[in-house]
C-alpha atoms as a PDB file:
ATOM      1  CA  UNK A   1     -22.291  -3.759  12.078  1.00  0.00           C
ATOM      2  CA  UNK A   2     -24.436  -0.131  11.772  1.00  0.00           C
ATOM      3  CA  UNK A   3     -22.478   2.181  10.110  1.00  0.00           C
ATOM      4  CA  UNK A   4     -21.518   5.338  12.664  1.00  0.00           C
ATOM      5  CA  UNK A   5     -21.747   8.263  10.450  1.00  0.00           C
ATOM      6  CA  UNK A   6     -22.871  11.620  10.864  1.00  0.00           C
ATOM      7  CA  UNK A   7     -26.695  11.430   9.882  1.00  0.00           C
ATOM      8  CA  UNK A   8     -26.851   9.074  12.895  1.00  0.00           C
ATOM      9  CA  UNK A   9     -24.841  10.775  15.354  1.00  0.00           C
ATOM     10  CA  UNK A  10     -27.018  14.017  14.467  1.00  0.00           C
ATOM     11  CA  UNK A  11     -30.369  11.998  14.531  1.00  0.00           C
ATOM     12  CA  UNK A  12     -28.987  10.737  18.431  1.00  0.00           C
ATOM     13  CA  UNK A  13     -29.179  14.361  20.385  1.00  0.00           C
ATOM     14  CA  UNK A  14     -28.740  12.214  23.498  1.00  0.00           C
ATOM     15  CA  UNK A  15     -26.000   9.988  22.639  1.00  0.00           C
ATOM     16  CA  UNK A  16     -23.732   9.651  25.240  1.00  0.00           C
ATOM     17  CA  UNK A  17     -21.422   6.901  24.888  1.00  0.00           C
ATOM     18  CA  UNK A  18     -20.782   3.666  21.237  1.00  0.00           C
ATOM     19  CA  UNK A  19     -19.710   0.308  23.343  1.00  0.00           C
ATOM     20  CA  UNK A  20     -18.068  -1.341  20.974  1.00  0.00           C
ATOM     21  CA  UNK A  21     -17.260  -5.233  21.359  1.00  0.00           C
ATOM     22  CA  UNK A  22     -14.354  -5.979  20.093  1.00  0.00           C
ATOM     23  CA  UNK A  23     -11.096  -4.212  20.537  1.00  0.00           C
ATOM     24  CA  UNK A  24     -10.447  -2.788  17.226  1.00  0.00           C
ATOM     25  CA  UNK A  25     -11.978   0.184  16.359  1.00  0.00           C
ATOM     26  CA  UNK A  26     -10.920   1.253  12.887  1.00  0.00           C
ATOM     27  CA  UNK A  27     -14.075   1.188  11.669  1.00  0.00           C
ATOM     28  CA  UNK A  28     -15.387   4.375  13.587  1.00  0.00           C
ATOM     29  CA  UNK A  29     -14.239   7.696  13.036  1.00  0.00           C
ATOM     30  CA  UNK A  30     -12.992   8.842  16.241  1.00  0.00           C
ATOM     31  CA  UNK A  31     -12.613  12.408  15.573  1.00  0.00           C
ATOM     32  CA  UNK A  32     -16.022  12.776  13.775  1.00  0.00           C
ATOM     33  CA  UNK A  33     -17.789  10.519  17.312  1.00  0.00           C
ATOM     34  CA  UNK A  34     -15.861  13.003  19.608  1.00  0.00           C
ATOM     35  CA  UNK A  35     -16.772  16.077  18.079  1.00  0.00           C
ATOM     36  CA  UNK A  36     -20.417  15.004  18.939  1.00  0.00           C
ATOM     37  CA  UNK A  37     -19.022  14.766  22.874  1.00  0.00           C
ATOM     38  CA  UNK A  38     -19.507  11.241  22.748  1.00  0.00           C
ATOM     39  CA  UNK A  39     -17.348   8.569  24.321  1.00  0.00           C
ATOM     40  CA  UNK A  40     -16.486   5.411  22.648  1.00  0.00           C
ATOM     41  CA  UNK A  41     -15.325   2.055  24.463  1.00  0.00           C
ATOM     42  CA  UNK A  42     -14.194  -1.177  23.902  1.00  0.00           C
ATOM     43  CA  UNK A  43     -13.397  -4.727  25.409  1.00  0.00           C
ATOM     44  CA  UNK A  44      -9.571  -5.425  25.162  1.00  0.00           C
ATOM     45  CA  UNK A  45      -9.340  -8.016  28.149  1.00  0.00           C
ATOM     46  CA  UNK A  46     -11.999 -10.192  26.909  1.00  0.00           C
ATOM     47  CA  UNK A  47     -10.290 -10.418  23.236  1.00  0.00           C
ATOM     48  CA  UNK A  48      -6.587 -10.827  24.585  1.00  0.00           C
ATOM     49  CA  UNK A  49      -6.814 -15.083  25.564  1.00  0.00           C
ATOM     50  CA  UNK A  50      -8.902 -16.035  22.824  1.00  0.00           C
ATOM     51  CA  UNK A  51      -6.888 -14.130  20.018  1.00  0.00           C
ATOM     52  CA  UNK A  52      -3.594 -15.096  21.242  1.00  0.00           C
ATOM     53  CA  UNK A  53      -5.101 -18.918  20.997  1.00  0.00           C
ATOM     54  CA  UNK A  54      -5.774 -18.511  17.306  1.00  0.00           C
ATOM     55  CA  UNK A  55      -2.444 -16.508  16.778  1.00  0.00           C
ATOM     56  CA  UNK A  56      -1.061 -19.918  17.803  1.00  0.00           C
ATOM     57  CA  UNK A  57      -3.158 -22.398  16.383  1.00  0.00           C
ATOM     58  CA  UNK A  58      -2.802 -20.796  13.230  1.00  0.00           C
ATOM     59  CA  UNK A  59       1.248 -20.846  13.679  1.00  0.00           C
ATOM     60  CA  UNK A  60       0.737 -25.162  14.669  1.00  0.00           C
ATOM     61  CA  UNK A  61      -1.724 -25.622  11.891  1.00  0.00           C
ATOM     62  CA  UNK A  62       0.127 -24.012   9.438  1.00  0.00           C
ATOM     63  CA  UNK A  63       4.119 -25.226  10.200  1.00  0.00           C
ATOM     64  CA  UNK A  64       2.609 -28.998  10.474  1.00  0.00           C
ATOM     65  CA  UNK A  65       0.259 -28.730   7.130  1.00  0.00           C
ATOM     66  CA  UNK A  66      -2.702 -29.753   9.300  1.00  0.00           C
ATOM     67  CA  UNK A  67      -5.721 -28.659   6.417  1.00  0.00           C
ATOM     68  CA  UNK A  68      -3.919 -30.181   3.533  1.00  0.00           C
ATOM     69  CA  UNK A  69      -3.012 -33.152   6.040  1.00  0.00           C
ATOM     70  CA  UNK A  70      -6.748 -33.594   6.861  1.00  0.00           C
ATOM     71  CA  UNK A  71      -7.849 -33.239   3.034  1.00  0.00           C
ATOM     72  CA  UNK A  72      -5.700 -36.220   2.443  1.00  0.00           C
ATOM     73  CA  UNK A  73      -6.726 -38.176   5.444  1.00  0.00           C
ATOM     74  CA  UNK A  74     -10.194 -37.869   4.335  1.00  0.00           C
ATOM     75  CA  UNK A  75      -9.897 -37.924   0.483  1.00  0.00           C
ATOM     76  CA  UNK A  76     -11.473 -40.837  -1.370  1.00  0.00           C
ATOM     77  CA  UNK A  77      -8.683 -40.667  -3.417  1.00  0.00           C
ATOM     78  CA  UNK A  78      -5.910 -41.032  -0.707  1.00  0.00           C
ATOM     79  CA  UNK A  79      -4.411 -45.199  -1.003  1.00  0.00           C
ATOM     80  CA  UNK A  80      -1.678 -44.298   1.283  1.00  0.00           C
ATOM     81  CA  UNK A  81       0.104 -41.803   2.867  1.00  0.00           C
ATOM     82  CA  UNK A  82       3.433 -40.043   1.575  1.00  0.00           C
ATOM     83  CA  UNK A  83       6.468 -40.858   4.040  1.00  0.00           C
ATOM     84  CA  UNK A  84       8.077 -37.474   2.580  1.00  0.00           C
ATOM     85  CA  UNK A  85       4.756 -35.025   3.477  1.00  0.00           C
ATOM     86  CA  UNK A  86       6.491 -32.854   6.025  1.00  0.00           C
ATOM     87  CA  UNK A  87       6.004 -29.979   7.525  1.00  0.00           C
ATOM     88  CA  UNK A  88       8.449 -27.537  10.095  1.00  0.00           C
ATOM     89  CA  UNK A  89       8.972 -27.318  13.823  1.00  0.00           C
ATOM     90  CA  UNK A  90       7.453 -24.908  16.143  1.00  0.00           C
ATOM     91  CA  UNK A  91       9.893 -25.830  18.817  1.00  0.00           C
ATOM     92  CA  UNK A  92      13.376 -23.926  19.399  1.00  0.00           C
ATOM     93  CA  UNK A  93      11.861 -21.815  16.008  1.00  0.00           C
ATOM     94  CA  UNK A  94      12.224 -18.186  16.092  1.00  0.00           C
ATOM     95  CA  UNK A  95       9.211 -16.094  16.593  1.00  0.00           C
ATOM     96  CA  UNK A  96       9.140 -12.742  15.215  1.00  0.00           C
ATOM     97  CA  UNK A  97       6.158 -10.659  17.113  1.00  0.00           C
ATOM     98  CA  UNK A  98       4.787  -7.157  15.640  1.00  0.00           C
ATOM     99  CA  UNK A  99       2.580  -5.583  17.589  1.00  0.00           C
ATOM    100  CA  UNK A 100       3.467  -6.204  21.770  1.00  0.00           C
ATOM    101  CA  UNK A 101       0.289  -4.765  23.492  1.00  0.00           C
ATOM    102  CA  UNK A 102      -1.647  -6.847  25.737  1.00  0.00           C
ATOM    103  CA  UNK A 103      -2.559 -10.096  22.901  1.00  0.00           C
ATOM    104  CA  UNK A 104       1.010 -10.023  21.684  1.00  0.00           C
ATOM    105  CA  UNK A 105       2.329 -10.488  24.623  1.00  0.00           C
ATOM    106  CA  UNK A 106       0.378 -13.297  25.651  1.00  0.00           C
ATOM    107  CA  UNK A 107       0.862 -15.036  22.420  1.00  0.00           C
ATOM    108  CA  UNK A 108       5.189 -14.715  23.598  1.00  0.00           C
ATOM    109  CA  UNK A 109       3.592 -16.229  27.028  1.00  0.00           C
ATOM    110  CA  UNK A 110       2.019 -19.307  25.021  1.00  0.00           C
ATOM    111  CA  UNK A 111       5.057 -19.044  22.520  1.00  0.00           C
ATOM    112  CA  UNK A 112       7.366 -20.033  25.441  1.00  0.00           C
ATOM    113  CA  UNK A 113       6.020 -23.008  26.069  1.00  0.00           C
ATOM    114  CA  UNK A 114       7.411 -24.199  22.863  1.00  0.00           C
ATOM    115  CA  UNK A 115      11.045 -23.058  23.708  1.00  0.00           C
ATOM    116  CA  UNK A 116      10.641 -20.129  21.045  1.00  0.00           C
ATOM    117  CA  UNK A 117      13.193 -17.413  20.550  1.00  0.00           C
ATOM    118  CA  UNK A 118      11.176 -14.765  20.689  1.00  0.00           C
ATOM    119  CA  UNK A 119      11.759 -11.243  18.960  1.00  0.00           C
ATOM    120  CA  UNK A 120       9.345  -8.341  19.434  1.00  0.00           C
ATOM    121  CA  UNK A 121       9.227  -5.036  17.194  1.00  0.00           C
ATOM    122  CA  UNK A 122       6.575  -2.032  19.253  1.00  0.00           C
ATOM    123  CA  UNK A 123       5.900   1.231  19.204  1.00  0.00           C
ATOM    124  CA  UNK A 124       7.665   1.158  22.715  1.00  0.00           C
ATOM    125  CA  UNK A 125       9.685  -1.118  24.066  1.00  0.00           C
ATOM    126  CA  UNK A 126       8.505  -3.213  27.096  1.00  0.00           C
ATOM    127  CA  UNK A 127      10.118  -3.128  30.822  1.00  0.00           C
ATOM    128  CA  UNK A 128      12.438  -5.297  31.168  1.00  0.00           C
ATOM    129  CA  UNK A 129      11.170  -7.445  33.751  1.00  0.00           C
ATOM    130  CA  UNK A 130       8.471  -7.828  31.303  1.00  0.00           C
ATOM    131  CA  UNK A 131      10.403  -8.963  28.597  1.00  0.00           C
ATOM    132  CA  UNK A 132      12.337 -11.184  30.807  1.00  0.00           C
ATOM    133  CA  UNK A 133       9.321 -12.806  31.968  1.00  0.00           C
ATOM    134  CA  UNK A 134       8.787 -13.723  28.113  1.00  0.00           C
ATOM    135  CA  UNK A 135      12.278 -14.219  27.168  1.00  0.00           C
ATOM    136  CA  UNK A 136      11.385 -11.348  24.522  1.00  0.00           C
ATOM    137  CA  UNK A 137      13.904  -9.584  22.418  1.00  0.00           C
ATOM    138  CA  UNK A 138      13.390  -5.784  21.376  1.00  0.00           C
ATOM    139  CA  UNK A 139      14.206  -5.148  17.220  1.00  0.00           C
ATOM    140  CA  UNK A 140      13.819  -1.535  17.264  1.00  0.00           C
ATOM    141  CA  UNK A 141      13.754  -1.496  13.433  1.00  0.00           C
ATOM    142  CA  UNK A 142      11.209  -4.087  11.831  1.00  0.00           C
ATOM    143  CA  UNK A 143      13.698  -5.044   9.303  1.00  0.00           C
ATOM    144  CA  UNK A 144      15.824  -7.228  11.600  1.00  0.00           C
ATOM    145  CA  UNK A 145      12.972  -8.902  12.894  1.00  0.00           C
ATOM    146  CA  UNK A 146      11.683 -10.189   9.565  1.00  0.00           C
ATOM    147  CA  UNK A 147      14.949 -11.078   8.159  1.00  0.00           C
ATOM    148  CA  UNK A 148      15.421 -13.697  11.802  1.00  0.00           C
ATOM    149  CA  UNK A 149      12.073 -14.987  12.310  1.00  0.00           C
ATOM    150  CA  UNK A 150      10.725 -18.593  10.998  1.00  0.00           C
ATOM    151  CA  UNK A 151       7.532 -16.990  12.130  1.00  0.00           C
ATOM    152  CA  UNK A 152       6.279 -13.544  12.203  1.00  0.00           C
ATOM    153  CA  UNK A 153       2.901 -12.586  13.289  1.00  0.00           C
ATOM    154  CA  UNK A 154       1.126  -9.256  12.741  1.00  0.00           C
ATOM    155  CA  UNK A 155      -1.107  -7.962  16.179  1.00  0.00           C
ATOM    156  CA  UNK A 156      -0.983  -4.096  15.418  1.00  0.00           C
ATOM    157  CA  UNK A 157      -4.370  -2.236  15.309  1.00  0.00           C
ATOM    158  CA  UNK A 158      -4.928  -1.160  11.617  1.00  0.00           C
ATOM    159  CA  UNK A 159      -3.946   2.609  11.871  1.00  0.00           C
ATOM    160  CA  UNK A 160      -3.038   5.049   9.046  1.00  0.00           C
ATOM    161  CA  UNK A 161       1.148   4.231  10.160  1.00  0.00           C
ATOM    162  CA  UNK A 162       0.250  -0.017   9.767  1.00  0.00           C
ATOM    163  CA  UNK A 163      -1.811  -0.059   6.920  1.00  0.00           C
ATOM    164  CA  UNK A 164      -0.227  -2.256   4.076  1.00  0.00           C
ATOM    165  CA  UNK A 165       2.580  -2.188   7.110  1.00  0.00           C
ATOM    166  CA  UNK A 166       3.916  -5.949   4.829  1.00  0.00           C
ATOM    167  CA  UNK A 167       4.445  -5.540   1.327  1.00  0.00           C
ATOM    168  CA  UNK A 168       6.786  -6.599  -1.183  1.00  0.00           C
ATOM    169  CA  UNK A 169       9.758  -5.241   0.394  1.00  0.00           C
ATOM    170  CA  UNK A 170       9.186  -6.496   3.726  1.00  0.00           C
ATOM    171  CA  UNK A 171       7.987 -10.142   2.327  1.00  0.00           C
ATOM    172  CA  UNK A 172      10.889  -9.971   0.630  1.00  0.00           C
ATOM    173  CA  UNK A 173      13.101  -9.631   3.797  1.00  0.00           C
ATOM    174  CA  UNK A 174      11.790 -12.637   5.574  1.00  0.00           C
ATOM    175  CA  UNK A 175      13.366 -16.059   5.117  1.00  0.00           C
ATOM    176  CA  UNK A 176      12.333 -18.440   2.128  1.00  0.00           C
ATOM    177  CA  UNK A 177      11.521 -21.258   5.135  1.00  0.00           C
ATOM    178  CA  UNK A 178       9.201 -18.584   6.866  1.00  0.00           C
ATOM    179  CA  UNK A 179       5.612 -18.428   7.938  1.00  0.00           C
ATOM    180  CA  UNK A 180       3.589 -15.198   7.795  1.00  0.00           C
ATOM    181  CA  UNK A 181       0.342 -15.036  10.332  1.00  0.00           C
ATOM    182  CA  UNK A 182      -2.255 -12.098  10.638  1.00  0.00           C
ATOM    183  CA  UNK A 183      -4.695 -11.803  13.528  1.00  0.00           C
ATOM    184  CA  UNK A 184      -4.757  -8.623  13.475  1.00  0.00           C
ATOM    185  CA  UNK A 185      -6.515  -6.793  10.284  1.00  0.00           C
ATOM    186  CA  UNK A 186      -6.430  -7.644   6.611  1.00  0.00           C
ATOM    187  CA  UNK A 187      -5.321  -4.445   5.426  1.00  0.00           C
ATOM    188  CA  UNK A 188      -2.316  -4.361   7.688  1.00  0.00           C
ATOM    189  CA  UNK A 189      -0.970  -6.747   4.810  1.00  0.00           C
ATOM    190  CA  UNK A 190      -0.339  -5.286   1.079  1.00  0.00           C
ATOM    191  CA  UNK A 191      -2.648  -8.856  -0.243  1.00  0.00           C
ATOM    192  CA  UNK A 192      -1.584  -8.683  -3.899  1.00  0.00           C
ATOM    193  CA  UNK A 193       2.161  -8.389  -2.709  1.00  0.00           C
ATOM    194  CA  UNK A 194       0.796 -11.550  -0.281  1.00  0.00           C
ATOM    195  CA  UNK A 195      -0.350 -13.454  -3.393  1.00  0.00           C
ATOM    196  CA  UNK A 196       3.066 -12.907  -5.491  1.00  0.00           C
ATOM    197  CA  UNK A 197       5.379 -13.895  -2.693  1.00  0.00           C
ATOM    198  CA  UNK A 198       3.419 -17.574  -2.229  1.00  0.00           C
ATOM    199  CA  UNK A 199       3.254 -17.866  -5.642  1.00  0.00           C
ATOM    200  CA  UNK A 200       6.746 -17.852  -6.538  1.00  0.00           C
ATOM    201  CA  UNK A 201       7.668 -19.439  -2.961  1.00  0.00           C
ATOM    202  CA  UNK A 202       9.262 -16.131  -1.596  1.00  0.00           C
ATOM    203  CA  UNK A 203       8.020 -17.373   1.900  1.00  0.00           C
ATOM    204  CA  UNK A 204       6.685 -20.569   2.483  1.00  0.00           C
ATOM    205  CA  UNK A 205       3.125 -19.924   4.025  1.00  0.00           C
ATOM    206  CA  UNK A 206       0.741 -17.735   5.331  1.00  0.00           C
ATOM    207  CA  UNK A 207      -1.938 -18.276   8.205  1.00  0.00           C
ATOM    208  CA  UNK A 208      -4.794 -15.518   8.180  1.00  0.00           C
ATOM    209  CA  UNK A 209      -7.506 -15.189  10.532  1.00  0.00           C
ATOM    210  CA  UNK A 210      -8.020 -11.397   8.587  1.00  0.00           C
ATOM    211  CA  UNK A 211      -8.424 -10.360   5.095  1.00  0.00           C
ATOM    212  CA  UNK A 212      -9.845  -7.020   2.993  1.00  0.00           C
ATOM    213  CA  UNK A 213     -13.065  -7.468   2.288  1.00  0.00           C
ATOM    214  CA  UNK A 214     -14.117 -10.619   4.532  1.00  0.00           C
ATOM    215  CA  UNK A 215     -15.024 -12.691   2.887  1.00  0.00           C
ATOM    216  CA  UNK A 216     -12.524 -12.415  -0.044  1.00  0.00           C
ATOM    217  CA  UNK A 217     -14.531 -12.554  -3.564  1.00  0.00           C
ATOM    218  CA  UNK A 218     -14.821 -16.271  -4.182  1.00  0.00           C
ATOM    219  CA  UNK A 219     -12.359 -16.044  -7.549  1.00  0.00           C
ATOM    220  CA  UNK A 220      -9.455 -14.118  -5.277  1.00  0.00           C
ATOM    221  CA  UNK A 221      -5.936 -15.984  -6.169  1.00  0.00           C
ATOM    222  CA  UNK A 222      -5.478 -16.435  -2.798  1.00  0.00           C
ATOM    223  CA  UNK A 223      -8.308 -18.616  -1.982  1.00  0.00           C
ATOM    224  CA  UNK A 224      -6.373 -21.081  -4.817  1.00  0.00           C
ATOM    225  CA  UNK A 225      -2.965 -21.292  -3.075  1.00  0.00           C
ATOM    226  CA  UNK A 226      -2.029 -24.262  -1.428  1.00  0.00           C
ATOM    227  CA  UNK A 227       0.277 -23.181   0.676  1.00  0.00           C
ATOM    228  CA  UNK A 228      -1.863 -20.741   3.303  1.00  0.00           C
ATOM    229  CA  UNK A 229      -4.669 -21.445   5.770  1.00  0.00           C
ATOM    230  CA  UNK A 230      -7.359 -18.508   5.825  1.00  0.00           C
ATOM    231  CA  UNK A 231     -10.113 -18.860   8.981  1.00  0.00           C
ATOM    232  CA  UNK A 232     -13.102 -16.543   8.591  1.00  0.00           C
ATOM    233  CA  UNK A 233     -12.365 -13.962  11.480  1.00  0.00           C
ATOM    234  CA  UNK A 234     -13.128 -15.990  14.696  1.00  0.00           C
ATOM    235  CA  UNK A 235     -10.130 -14.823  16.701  1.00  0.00           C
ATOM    236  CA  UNK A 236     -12.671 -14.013  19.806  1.00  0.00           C
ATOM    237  CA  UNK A 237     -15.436 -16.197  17.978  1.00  0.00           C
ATOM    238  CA  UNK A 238     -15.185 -18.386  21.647  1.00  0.00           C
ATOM    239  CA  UNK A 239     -18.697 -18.432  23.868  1.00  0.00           C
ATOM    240  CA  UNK A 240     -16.852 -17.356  26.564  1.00  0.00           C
ATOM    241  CA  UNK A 241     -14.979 -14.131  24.760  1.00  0.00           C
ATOM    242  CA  UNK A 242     -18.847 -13.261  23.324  1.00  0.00           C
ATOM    243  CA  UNK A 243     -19.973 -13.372  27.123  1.00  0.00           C
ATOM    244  CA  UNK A 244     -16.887 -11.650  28.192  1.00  0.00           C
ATOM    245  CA  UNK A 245     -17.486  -8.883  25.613  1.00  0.00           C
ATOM    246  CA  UNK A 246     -21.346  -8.326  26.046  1.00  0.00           C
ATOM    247  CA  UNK A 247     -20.378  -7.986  29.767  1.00  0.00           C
ATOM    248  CA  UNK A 248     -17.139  -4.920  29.532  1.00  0.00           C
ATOM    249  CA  UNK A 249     -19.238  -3.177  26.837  1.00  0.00           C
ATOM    250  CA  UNK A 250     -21.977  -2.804  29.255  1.00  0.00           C
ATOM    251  CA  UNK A 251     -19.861  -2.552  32.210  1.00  0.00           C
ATOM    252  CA  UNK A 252     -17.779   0.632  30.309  1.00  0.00           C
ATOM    253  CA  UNK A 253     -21.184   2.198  29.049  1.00  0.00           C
ATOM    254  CA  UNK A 254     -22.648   2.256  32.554  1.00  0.00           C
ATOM    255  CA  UNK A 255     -19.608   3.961  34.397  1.00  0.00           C
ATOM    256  CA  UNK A 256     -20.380   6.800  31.825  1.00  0.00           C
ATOM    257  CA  UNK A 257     -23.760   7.314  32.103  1.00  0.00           C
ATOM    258  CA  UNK A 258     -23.222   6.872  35.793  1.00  0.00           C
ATOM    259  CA  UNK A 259     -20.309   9.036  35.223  1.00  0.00           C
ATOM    260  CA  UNK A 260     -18.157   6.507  37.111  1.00  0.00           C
ATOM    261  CA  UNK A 261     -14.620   6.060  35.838  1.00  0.00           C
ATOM    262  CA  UNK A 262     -14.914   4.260  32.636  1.00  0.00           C
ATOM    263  CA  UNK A 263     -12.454   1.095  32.315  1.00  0.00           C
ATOM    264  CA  UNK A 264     -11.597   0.822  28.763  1.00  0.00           C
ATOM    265  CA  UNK A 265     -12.032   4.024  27.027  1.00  0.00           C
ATOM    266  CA  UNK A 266     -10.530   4.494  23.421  1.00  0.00           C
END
């Protein structure tokens, strides 16, 4: 993506508005754009369905081995299959969600299906009809949340407060049986402290859609683990969400040339 710095903001006398696609928007310096008088939007409707999708495939895919399970399948080395390959449950598990804006809460909608006990740690804490709705528990501290959940997945926005938000300490607080699974940003997790804790079986997996840099150097210990599923950032990679996108980015950046109220404005 063009880099938004201040040579090109000064070079663009006339800029008026950056639609971004996408709902993140760590990559642009907020202050710097605003100081310019420039408005910057993004699309967080047409991200929320299609990232809360990959939040749970990547929880089924990981908790029933389904890449090592295919490898074997497929292997020409494979004479039969092992009656003691087995993976966990997603049903009646406990679901630890951080990060309960708009895509974590429909990944608690989708979790429900699976009878999930679902535990949510937020900035604020959702109305209770909300919750309800969800069957959603509040942890007001992060702590209790990781030591409960068989499954806890990160959907913050990567801010100064949630970068390396997981390290060592917190991977350490989660259960030996549990499942860690980003869909939010790679640097949200501390990776080396990622690395150590699958290595010597602190938690049993991780699922990441996200990673620092993307892709990760092709000698990165984590791309040798066995025991975590890495997809190469297509949590809105849908046709639909690109359509979706293309359409709000245009939608917000006419309603501020046409100085209209804008719909998603950072």
């Amino acid at each position: 993506r063009p880099t938004i710095d201040r040579e090109l903001l000064e070079s663009l006398p006339n800029l008026k508005v950056i639609g971004n696609s996408g709902v993140g928007v760590d990559h642009l310096d907020l202050k710097m754009i605003s100081d310019f008088g420039v408005k910057v939007t993004n699309t967080p409707h047409a991200v929320a369905d299609p990232t809360a999708d990959i939040g749970v495939a990547l929880m089924l895919a990981s908790a029933r081995r389904l890449v090592e399970g295919c490898q074997i399948a497929v292997s020409p080395d494979t004479k039969y299959f092992a009656v003691d390959w087995l993976g966990v449950e997603v049903t009646k598990a406990t679901l630890g969600i951080i990060g309960m804006g708009r895509i974590g809460y429909k990944v608690a909608q989708r979790a429900r299906a699976f009878d999930m006990r679902i535990l949510y740690h937020n900035r604020n804490q959702r109305r209770k009809e909300e919750e309800e709705a969800v069957g959603a528990h509040y942890c007001k501290k992060m702590e209790d949340l990781l030591q409960q959940s068989d499954f806890v997945m990160l959907v913050v926005n990567l801010t100064p407060e949630t970068h390396k938000l997981i390290g060592k300490k917190e991977l350490g607080l989660m259960k030996p049986t549990a499942t860690l699974i980003n869909i939010s940003r790679g640097a949200v997790i501390d990776q080396d402290a990622l690395v150590e804790a699958l290595q010597n079986k602190v938690i049993r997996a991780a699922a990441l859609d996200v990673t620092y840099p993307e892709p990760l150097p092709r000698d990165h210990p984590l791309l040798k683990l066995n025991n975590i599923i890495i997809t190469p950032h297509i949590g809105t990679a849908t046709v639909q969400a690109l359509c979706t996108m293309a359409e709000e980015a245009i939608a917000n950046m006419l309603a501020v040339l046409n100085g209209q109220p804008i719909p998603s404005e950072v």
